[in-house]
C-alpha atoms as a PDB file:
ATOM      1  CA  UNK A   1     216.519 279.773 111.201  1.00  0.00           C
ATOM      2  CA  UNK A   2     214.616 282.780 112.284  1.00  0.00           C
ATOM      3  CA  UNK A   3     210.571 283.400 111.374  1.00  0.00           C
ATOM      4  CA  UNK A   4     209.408 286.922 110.733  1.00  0.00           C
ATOM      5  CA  UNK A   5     206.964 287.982 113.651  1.00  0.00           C
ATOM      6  CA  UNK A   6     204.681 289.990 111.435  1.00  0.00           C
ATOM      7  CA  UNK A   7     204.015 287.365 108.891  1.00  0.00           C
ATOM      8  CA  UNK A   8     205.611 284.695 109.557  1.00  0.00           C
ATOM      9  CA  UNK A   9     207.811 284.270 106.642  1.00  0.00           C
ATOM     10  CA  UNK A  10     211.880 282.879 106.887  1.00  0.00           C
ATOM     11  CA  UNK A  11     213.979 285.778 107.123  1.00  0.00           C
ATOM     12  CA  UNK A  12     217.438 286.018 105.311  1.00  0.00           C
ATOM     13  CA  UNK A  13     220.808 287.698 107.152  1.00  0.00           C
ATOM     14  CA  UNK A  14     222.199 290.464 105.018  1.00  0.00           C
ATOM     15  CA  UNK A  15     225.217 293.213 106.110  1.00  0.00           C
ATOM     16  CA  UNK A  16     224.282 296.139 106.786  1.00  0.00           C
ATOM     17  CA  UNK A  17     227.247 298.486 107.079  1.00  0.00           C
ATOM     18  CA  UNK A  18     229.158 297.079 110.113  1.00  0.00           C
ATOM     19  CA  UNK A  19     226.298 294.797 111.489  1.00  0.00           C
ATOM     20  CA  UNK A  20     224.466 291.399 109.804  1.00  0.00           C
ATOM     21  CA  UNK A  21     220.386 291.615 110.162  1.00  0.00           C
ATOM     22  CA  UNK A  22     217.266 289.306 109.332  1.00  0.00           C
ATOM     23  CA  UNK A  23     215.565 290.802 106.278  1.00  0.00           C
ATOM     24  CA  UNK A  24     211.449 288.679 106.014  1.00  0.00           C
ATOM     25  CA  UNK A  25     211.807 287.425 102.320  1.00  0.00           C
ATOM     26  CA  UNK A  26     208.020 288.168 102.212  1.00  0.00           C
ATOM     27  CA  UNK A  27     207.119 291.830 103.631  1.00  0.00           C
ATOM     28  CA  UNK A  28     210.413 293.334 104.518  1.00  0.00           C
ATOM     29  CA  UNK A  29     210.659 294.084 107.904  1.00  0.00           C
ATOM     30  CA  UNK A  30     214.163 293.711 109.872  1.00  0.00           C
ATOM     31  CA  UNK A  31     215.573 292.734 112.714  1.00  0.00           C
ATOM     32  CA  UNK A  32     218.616 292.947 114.259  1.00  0.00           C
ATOM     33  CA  UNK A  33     220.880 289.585 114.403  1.00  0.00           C
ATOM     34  CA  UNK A  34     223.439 289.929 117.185  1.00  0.00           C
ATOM     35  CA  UNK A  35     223.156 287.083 118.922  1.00  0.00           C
ATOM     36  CA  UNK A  36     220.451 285.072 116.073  1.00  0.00           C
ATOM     37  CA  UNK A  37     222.958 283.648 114.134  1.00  0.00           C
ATOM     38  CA  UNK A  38     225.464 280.175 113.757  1.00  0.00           C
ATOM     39  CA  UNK A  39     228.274 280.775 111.444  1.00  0.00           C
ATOM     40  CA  UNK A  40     229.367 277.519 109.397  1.00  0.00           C
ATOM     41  CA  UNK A  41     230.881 277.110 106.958  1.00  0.00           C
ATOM     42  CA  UNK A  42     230.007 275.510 103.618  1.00  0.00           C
ATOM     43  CA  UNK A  43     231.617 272.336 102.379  1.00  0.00           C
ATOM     44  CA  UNK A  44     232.019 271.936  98.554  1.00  0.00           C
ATOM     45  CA  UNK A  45     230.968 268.770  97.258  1.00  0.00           C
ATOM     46  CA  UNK A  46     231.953 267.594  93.483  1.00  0.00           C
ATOM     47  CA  UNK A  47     230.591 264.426  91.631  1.00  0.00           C
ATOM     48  CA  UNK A  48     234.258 263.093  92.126  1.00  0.00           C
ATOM     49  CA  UNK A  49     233.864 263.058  96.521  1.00  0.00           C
ATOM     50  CA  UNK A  50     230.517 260.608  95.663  1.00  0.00           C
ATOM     51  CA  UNK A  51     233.025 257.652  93.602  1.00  0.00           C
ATOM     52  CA  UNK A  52     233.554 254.509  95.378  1.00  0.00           C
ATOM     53  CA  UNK A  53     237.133 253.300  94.666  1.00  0.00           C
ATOM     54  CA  UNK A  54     236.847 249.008  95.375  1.00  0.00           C
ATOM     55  CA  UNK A  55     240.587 247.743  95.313  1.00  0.00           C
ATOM     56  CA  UNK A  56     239.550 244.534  97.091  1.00  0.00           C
ATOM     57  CA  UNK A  57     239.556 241.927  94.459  1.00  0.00           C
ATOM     58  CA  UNK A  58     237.242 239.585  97.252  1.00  0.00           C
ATOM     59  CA  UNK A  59     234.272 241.577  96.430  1.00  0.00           C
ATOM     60  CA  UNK A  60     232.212 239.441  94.143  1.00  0.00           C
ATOM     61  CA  UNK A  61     231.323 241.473  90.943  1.00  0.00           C
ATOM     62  CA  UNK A  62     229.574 241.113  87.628  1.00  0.00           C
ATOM     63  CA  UNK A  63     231.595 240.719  84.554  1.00  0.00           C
ATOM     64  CA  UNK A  64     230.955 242.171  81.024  1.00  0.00           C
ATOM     65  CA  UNK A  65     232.405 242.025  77.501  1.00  0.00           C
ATOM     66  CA  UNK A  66     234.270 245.396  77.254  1.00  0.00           C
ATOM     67  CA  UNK A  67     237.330 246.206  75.645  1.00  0.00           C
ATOM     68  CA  UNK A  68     240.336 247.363  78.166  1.00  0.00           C
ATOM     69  CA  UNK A  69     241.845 250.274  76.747  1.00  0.00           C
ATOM     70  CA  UNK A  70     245.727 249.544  77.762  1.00  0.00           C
ATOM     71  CA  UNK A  71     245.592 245.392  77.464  1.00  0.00           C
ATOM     72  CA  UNK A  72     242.811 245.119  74.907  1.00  0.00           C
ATOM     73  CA  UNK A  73     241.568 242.207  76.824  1.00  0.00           C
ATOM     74  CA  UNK A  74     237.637 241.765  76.236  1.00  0.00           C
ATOM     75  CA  UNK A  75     236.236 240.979  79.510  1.00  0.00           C
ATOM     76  CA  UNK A  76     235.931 243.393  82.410  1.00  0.00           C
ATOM     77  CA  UNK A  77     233.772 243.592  85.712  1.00  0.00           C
ATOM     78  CA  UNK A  78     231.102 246.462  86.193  1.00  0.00           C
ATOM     79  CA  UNK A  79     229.230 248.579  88.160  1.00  0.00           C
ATOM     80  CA  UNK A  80     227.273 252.097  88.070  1.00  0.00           C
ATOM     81  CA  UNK A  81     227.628 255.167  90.353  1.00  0.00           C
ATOM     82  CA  UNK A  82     225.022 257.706  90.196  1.00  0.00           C
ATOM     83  CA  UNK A  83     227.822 260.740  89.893  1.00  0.00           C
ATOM     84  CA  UNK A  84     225.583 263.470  88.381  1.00  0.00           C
ATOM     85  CA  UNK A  85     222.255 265.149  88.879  1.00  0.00           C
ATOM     86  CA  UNK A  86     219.129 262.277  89.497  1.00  0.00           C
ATOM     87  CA  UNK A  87     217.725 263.250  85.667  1.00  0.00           C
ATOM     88  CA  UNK A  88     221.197 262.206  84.212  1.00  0.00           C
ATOM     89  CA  UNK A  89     222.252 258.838  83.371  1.00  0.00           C
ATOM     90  CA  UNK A  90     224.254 257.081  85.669  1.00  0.00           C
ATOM     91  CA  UNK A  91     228.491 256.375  85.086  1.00  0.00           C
ATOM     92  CA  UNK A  92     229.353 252.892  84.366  1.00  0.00           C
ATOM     93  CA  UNK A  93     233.048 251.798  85.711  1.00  0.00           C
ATOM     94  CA  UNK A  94     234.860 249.351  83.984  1.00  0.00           C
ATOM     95  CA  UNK A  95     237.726 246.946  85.662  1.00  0.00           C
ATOM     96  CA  UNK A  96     239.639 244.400  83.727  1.00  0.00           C
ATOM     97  CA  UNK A  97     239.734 241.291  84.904  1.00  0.00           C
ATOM     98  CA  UNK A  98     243.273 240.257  83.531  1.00  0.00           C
ATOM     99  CA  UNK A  99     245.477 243.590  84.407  1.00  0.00           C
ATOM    100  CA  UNK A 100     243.207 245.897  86.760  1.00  0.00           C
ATOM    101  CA  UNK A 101     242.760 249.125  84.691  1.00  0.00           C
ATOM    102  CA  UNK A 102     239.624 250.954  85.716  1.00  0.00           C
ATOM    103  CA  UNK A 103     237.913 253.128  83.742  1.00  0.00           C
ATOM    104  CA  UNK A 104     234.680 254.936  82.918  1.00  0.00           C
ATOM    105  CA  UNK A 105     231.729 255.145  80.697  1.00  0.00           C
ATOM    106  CA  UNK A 106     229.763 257.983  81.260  1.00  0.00           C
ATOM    107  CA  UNK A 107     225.723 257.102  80.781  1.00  0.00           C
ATOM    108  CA  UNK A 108     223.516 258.531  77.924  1.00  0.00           C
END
C-alpha cells in the first residue's frame, strides 16, 4: 500500500499505456510504480467454500422434529451455518437420523 506524499491519501495503481502507476484517490497526483507493487492474485470465495460437511456420526448433535424428504421419517438432527451476508438469516441443515439424507432450510 502506497501513501500519497502531498496529502497523504492511499493511492490506487492504474495502466497507463505500457506502464502501471499510483494515482492519490484524493488530489490526483502520480507516481510511477515500477518497483511499488506485489501482484496476487484474488481468490473467489462463494457461500458454498464456508459449509461444514460432518459425516462423523460420533459428533453429538441436537435432534428436531422435521420431515426427511426421501424416508419421510420425522426426526432429524440440526445445526445452522451462517452462509450469507451477517444481515441475512442463517441456513439450517437438516440430517435424518434413520437414513442420513442432509438437507437445507434456508433462514427467513
Amino acid at each position: 500500500m502506497q501513501f500519497c506524499d502531498k496529502c497523504g491519501a492511499m493511492m490506487a495503481p492504474f495502466k497507463d499505456a505500457d506502464a502501471v502507476k499510483l494515482k492519490c484517490r484524493s488530489c490526483g497526483y502520480v507516481i510511477d510504480a515500477a518497483g511499488s507493487l506485489k501482484v496476487s492474485q484474488k481468490v473467489e470465495r462463494t457461500p458454498r467454500d464456508k459449509i461444514v460437511v460432518i459425516d462423523d456420526d460420533t459428533v453429538p448433535m441436537p435432534k428436531t422434529s422435521a420431515s426427511c424428504p426421501k424416508c419421510g421419517h420425522n426426526e432429524a438432527y440440526y445445526w445452522t451455518v451462517q452462509t450469507r451476508r451477517g444481515d441475512e438469516g442463517a441456513t439450517e441443515f437438516y440430517r435424518c437420523t434413520k437414513c442420513k439424507t442432509t438437507w437445507r432450510n434456508y433462514g427467513g
